[in-house]
Protein backbone atom coordinates (compact mmCIF):
# COMPACT_ATOMS: atom_id res chain seq x y z
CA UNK A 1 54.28 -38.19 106.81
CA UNK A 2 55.31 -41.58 106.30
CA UNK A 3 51.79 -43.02 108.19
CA UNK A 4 49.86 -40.76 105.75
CA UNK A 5 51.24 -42.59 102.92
CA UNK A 6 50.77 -45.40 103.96
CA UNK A 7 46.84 -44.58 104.34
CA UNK A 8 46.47 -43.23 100.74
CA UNK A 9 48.85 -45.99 99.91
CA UNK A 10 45.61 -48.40 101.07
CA UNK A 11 43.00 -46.40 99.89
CA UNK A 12 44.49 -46.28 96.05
CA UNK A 13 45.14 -49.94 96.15
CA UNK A 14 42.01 -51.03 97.35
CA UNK A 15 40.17 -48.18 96.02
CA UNK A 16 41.09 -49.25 92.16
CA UNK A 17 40.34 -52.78 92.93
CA UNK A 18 36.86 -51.45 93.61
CA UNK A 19 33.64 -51.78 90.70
CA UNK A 20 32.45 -48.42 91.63
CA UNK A 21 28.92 -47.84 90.22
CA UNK A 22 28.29 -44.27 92.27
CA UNK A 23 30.62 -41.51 93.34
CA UNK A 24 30.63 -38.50 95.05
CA UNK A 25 32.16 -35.59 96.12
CA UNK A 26 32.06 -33.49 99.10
CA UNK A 27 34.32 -30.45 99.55
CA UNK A 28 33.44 -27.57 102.50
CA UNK A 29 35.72 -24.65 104.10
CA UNK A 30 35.13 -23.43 107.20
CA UNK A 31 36.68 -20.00 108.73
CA UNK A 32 37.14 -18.69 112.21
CA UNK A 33 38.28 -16.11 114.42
CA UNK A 34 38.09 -16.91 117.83
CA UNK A 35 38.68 -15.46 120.95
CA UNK A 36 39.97 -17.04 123.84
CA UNK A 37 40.69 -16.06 127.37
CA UNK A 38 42.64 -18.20 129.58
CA UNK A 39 43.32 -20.93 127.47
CA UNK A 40 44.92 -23.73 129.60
CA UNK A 41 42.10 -22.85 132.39
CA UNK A 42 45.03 -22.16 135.23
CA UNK A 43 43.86 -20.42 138.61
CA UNK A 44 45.53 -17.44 137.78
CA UNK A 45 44.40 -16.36 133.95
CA UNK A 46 47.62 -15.34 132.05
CA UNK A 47 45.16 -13.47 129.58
CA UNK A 48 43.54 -14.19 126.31
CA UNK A 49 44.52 -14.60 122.67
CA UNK A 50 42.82 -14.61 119.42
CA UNK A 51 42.76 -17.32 116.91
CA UNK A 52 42.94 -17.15 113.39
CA UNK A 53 41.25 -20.79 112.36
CA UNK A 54 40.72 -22.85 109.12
CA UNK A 55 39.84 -26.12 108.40
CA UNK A 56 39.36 -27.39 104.76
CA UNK A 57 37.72 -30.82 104.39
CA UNK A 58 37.18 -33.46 101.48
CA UNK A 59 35.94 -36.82 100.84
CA UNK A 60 35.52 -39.07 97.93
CA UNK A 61 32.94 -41.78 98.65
CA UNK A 62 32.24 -44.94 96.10
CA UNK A 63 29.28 -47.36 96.34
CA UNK A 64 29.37 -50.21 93.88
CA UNK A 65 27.12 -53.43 93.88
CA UNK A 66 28.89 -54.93 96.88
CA UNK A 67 31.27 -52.81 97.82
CA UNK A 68 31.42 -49.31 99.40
CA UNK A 69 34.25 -47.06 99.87
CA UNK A 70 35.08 -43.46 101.31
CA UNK A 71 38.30 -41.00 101.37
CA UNK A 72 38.41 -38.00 104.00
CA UNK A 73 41.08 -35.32 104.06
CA UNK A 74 40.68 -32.82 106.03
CA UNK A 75 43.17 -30.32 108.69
CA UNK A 76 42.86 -27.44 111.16
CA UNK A 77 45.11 -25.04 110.47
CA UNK A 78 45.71 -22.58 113.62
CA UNK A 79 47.18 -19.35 113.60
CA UNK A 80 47.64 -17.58 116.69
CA UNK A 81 48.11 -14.22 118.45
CA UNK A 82 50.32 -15.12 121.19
CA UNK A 83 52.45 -18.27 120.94
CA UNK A 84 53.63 -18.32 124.43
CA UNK A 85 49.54 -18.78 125.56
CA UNK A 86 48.12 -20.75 122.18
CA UNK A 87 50.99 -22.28 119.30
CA UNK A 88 50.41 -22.13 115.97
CA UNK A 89 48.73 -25.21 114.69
CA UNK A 90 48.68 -27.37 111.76
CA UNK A 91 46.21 -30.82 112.45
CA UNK A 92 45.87 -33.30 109.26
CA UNK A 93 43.33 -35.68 109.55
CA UNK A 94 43.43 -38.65 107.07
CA UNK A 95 40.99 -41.66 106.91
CA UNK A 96 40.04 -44.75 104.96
CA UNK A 97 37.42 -47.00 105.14
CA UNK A 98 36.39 -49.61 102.52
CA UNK A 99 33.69 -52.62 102.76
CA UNK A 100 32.53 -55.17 101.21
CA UNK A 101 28.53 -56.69 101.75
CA UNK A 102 27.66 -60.25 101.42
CA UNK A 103 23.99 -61.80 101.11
CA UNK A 104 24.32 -62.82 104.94
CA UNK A 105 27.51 -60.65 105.97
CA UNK A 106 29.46 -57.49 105.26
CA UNK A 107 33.24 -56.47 105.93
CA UNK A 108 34.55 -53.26 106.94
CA UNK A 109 38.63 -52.08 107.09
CA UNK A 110 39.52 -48.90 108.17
CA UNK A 111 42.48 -46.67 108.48
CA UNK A 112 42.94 -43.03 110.24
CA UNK A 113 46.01 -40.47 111.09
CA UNK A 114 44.97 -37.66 113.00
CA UNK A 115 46.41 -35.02 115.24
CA UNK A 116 44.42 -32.30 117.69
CA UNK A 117 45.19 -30.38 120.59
CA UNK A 118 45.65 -31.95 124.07
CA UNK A 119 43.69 -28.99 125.89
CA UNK A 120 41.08 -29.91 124.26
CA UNK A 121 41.23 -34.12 124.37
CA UNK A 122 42.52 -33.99 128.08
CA UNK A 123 39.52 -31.73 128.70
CA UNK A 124 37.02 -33.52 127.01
CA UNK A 125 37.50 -36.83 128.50
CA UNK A 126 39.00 -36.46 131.74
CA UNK A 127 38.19 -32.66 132.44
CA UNK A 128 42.05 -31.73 133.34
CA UNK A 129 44.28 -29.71 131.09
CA UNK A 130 47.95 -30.58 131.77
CA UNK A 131 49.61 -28.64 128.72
CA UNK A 132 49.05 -27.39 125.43
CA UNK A 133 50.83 -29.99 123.25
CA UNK A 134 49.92 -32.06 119.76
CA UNK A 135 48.48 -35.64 120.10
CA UNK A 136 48.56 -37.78 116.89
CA UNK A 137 46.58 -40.93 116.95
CA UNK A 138 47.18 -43.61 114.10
CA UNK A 139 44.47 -45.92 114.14
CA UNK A 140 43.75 -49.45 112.35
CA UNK A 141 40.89 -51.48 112.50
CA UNK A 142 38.66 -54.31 110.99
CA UNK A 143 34.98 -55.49 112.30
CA UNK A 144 32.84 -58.27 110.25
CA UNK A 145 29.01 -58.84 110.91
CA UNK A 146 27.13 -61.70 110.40
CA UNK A 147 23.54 -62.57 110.56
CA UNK A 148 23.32 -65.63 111.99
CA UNK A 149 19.82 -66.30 112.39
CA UNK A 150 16.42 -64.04 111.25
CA UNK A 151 16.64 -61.82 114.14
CA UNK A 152 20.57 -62.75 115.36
CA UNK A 153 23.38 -61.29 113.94
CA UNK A 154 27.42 -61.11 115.08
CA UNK A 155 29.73 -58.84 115.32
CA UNK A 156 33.66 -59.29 115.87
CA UNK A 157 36.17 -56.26 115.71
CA UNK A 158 39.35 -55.57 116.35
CA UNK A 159 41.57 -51.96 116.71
CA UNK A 160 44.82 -51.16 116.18
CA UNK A 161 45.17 -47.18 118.20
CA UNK A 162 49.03 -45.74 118.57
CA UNK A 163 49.44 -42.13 120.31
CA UNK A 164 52.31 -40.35 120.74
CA UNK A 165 52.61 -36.62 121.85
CA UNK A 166 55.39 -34.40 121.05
CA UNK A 167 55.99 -33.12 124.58
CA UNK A 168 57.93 -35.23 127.48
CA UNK A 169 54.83 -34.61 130.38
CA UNK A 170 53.12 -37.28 128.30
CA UNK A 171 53.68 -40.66 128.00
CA UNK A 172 53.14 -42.36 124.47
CA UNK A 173 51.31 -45.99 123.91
CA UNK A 174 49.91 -48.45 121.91
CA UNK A 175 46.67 -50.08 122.51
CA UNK A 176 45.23 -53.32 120.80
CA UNK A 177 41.59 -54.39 121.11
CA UNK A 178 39.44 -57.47 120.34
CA UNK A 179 35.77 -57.23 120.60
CA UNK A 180 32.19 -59.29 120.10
CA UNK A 181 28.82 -58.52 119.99
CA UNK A 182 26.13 -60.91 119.72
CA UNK A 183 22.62 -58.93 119.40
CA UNK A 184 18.95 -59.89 119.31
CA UNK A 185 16.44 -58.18 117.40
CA UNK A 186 13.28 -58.50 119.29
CA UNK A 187 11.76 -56.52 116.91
CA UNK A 188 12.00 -53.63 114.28
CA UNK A 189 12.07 -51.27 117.45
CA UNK A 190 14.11 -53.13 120.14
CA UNK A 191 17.09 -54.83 120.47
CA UNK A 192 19.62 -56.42 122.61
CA UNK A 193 22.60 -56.87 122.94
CA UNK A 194 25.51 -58.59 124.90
CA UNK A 195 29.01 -57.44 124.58
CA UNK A 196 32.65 -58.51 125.90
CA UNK A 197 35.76 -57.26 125.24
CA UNK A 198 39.54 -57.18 125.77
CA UNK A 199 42.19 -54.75 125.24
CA UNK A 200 45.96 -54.08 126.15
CA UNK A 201 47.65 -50.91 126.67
CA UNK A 202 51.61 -50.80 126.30
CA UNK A 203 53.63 -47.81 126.88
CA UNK A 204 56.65 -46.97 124.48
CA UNK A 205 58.60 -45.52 126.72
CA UNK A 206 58.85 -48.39 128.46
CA UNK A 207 56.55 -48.74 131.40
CA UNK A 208 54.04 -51.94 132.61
CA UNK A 209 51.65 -52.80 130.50
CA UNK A 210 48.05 -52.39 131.27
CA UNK A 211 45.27 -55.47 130.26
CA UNK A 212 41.34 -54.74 130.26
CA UNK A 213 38.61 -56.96 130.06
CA UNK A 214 35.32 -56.02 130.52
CA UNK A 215 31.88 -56.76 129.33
CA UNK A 216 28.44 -54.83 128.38
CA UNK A 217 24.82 -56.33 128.16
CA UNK A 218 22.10 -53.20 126.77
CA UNK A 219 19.34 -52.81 124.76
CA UNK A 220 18.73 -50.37 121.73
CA UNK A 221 14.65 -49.03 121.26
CA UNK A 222 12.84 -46.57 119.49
CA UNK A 223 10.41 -45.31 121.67
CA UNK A 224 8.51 -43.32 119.74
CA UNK A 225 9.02 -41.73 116.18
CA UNK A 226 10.56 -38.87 118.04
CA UNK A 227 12.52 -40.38 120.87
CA UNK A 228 14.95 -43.20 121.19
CA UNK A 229 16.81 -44.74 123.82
CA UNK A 230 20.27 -47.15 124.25
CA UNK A 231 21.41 -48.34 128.06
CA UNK A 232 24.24 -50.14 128.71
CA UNK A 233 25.65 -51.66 131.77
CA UNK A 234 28.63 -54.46 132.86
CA UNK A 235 31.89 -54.95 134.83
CA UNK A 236 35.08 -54.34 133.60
CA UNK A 237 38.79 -55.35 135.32
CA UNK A 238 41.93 -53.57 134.84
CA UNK A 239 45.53 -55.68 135.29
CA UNK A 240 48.55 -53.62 135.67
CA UNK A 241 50.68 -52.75 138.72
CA UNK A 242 47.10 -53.40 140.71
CA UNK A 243 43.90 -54.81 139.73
CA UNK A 244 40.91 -53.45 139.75
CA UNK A 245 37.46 -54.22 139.50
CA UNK A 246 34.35 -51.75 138.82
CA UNK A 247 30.81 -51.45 137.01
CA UNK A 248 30.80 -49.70 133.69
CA UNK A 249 27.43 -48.47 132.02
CA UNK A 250 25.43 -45.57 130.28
CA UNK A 251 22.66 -44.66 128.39
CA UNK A 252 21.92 -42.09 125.63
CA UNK A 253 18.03 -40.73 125.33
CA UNK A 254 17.50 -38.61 121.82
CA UNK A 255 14.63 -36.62 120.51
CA UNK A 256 13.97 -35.26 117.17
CA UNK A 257 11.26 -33.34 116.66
CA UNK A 258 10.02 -30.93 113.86
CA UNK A 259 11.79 -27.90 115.55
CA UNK A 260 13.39 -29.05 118.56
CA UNK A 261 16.07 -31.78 118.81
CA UNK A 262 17.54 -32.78 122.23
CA UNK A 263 20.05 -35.30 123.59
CA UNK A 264 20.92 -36.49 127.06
CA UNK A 265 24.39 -38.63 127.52
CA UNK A 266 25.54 -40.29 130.51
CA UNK A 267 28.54 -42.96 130.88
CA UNK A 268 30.76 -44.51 133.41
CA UNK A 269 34.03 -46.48 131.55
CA UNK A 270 37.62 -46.77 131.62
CA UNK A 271 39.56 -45.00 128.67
CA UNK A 272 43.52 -44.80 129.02
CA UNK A 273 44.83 -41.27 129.23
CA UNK A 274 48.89 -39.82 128.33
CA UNK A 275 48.91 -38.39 131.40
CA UNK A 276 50.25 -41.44 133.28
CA UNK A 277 49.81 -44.23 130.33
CA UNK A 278 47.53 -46.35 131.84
CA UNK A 279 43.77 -46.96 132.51
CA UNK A 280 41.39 -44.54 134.12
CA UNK A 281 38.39 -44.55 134.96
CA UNK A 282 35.94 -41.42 133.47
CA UNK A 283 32.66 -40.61 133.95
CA UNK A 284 30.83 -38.23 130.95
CA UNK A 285 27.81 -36.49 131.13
CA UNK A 286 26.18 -34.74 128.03
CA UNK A 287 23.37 -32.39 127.24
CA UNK A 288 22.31 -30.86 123.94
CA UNK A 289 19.12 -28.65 122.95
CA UNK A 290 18.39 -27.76 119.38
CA UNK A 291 15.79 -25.48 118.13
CA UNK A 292 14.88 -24.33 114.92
CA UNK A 293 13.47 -20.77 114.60
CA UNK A 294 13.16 -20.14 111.25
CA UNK A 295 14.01 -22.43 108.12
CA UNK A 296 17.41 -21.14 108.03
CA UNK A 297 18.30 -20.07 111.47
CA UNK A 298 18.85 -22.66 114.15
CA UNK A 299 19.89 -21.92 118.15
CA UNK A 300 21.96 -24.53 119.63
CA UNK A 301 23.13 -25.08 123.21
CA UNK A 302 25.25 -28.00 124.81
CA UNK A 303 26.65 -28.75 128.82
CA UNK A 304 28.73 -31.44 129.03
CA UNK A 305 30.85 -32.60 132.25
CA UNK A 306 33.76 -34.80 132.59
CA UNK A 307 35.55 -36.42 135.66
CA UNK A 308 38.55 -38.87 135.96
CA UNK A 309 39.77 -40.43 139.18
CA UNK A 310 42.56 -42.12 140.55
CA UNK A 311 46.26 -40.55 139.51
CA UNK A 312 44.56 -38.20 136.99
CA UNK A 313 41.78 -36.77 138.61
CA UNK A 314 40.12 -33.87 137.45
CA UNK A 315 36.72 -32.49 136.71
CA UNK A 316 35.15 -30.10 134.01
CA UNK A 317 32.36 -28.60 132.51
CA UNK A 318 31.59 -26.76 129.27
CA UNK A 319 28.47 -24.74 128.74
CA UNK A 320 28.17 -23.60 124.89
CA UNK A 321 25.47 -21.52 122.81
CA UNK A 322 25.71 -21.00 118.97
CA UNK A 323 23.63 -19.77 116.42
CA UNK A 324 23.32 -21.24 112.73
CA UNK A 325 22.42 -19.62 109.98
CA UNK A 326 21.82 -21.21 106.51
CA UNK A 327 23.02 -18.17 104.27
CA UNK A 328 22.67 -19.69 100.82
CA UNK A 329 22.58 -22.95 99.54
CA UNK A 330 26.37 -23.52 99.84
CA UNK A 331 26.93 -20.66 102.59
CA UNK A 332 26.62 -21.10 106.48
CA UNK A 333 27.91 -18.54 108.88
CA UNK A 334 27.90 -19.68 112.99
CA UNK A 335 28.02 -17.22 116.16
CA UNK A 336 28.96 -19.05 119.45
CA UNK A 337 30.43 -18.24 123.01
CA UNK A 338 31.62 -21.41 125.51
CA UNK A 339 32.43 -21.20 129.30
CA UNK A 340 35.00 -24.07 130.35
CA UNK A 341 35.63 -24.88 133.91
CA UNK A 342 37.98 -27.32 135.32
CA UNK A 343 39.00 -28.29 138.93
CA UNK A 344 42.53 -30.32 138.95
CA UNK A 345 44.65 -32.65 141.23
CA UNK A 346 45.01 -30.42 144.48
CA UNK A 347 42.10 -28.56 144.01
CA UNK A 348 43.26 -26.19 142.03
CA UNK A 349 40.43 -24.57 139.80
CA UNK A 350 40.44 -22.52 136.87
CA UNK A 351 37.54 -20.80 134.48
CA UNK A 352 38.05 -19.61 130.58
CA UNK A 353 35.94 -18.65 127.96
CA UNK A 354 35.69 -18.25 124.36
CA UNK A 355 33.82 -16.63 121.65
CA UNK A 356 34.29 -17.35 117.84
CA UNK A 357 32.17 -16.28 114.54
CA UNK A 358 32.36 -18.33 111.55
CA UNK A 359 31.84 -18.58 107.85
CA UNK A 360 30.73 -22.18 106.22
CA UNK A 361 31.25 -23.03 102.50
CA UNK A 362 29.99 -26.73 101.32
CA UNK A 363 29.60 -28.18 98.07
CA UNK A 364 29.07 -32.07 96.93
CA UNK A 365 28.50 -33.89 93.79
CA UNK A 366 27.17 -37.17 92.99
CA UNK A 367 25.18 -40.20 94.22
C-alpha cells in the first residue's frame, strides 16, 4: 500500500505541474470464467478448478504542448473454486509515466507496482512452475533521447526493478540497470543500432550479488508495407559466484495484412529468475496467427516455448486458440482453450489445459 502511494503521490505532483491541452479517458471491464485442469502442470494432475475472473482497468492520459502524461489503474481480481489447487487472487497494477519533448530531445520518468501469479511468470519465461505464489514487482525508471545529428540520435536509460514474493521457495531481489543506445537511421525504412548495457542483481535475503554486462548491435527495417523485421545479436558476461560468458541475440519478423496478421519471435538472453536469485540464461520462442473473418469476428492462435538452463532448468510450451467477437461498439465477448506443457529439473513432465469465455466492456473519451 505504501508503494502505491507513493506512485499516485508522483503522478498528482507532476501531473498538476503539467499544461495539459488534451485529455482522455479510457475505462474497460473484462469478465471470465475459466476452467482449468491441472494448474501447477505436476506429473500426476491433482484435478481441475474453475475460476471466477475480473479485471477492471483505467487510464487518464494528458498531452499538452511539450509535455505528455498517462495514469493506469487496473487489477485482476481471482476468485476460485478450490483454494488448495488455485488461491483466491487480488493483483493491483499501478503505473505512471510522464514526459517532457524538447526541439532536439524528449524525457521520459516512469513508475509501476504490480503483482501476478508466479505460475504464470515462472512459466512464461523459464517454462518451470515451482509454486503458486504472488510476485509484486515495483519498478522505477528514467530514459532521455537525443538527436544528435540528422539521422543519429541517443538514448540513455536507467531502471530501478524490486521483487519480492510472499512465499519462502523464492528468493527476493533488487536489480539496477544502466543502458545506451546509439542508433543510425539509414533511412526512413532501416536502422541501426548498437547497444551496451550493465546491470546488478542483489538478493535481500542476503546472498552474492550478481553483475551483468552485455552488449547488442541490430538493425530495425520495414520490409515491405506489410512486413517488418528487427535482429539483434551480442555477448553478454555474468559475475557472481562464477563467470560466465555467452552470445545473446533475436529477431522478431511481423506481418500485417488486410485480414491476416502474423508474428514470429525468437531470443536467446539472460533474465534473473526467484527461483535461485541470480542470472539465467532463457531462450523464447513465439508464434502468433491472426485472421479476420468477418468485420467483427476475428480467430486468433499463438505457440510460444520457453527454456532456462543451468540451476533452473525447465522447458514449456503453450499452444492457444481464441475467438473475438466485436458485439457492439463498447461490447466484446472472447472464446479460447490453451494447452500448457512443461518438462522440469529431473525430467519430470506435466500437461494442463484451460478453457475460459469472456465478456469485454470499453469506453474512452477525449483526444
Amino acid at each position: 500500500m505504501k508503494r502505491v502511494k507513493t506512485v499516485l503521490f508522483i503522478a498528482a505532483a507532476v501531473g498538476a505541474s503539467a499544461n495539459t491541452a488534451l485529455a482522455q479517458h479510457t475505462f474497460s471491464m473484462s469478465s471470465e470464467v475459466e476452467r482449468v485442469e491441472n494448474p501447477l502442470l505436476t506429473n500426476v494432475s491433482p484435478g481441475g478448478v474453475t475460476v471466477l475472473r475480473f479485471s477492471p482497468s483505467y487510464a487518464f492520459e494528458t498531452r499538452g504542448e511539450r509535455s505528455r502524461s498517462r495514469l493506469s489503474l487496473s487489477a485482476v481480481i481471482e476468485r476460485s473454486s478450490d483454494t488448495t489447487l488455485l488461491a483466491n487472487r487480488d493483483f493491483p497494477n499501478v503505473g505512471y509515466t510522464w514526459g517532457y519533448a524538447w526541439p532536439t530531445s524528449d524525457l521520459e520518468l516512469r513508475a509501476n507496482l504490480s503483482e501476478s501469479a508466479t505460475r504464470n511468470t515462472q512459466f512464461a519465461d523459464f517454462g518451470r512452475v515451482t509454486v503458486d505464489a504472488r510476485e509484486r514487482e515495483f519498478l522505477t525508471g528514467a530514459r532521455w533521447n537525443k538527436e544528435l545529428a540528422e539521422r543519429t540520435r541517443l538514448t540513455l536509460g536507467a531502471t530501478h526493478r524490486e521483487v519480492d514474493y510472499d512465499t519462502p521457495l523464492l528468493e527476493d531481489y533488487r536489480e539496477l540497470s544502466v543502458s545506451s543506445r546509439f542508433t543510425w537511421d539509414q533511412s526512413e525504412r532501416v536502422a541501426y543500432y548498437f547497444e551496451p548495457a550493465h546491470s546488478r542483481l542483489t538478493p535481500l535475503g542476503g546472498g552474492p550479488t550478481s553483475n551483468q554486462t552485455r552488449w547488442l548491435a541490430g538493425t530495425t527495417r520495414a520490409l515491405s508495407p506489410e512486413w517488418s523485421l528487427d535482429a539483434f545479436g551480442g555477448q553478454s558476461r555474468v559475475r557472481g559466484l562464477q563467470t560466465e560468458t555467452g552470445t545473446v541475440g533475436g529477431a522478431r519478423l511481423n506481418y500485417a495484412g488486410s485480414r491476416l496478421t502474423s508474428g514470429l519471435e525468437w531470443s536467446r538472453d539472460v533474465a534473473p529468475i526467484g527461483a535461485v536469485s541470480r542470472y539465467v540464461r532463457n531462450e523464447l520462442l513465439g508464434v502468433r496467427v491472426g485472421y479476420r473473418m468477418t468485420e467483427t469476428a476475428t480467430v486468433n492462435g499463438r505457440y510460444s516455448q520457453s527454456r532456462s538452463s543451468d540451476v533452473a532448468t525447465g522447458r514449456g510450451s503453450l499452444i492457444a486458440v481464441s475467438l473475438d467477437n466485436q458485439l457492439a461498439a463498447r461490447w466484446a465477448s472472447s472464446l479460447g482453450v490453451e494447452e500448457r506443457r512443461s518438462t522440469g529439473f529431473g525430467g519430470l513432465s506435466g500437461r494442463g489445459w484451460a478453457v475460459r469465455a469472456g465478456l469485454i466492456y470499453s469506453y474512452s473519451s477525449g483526444l
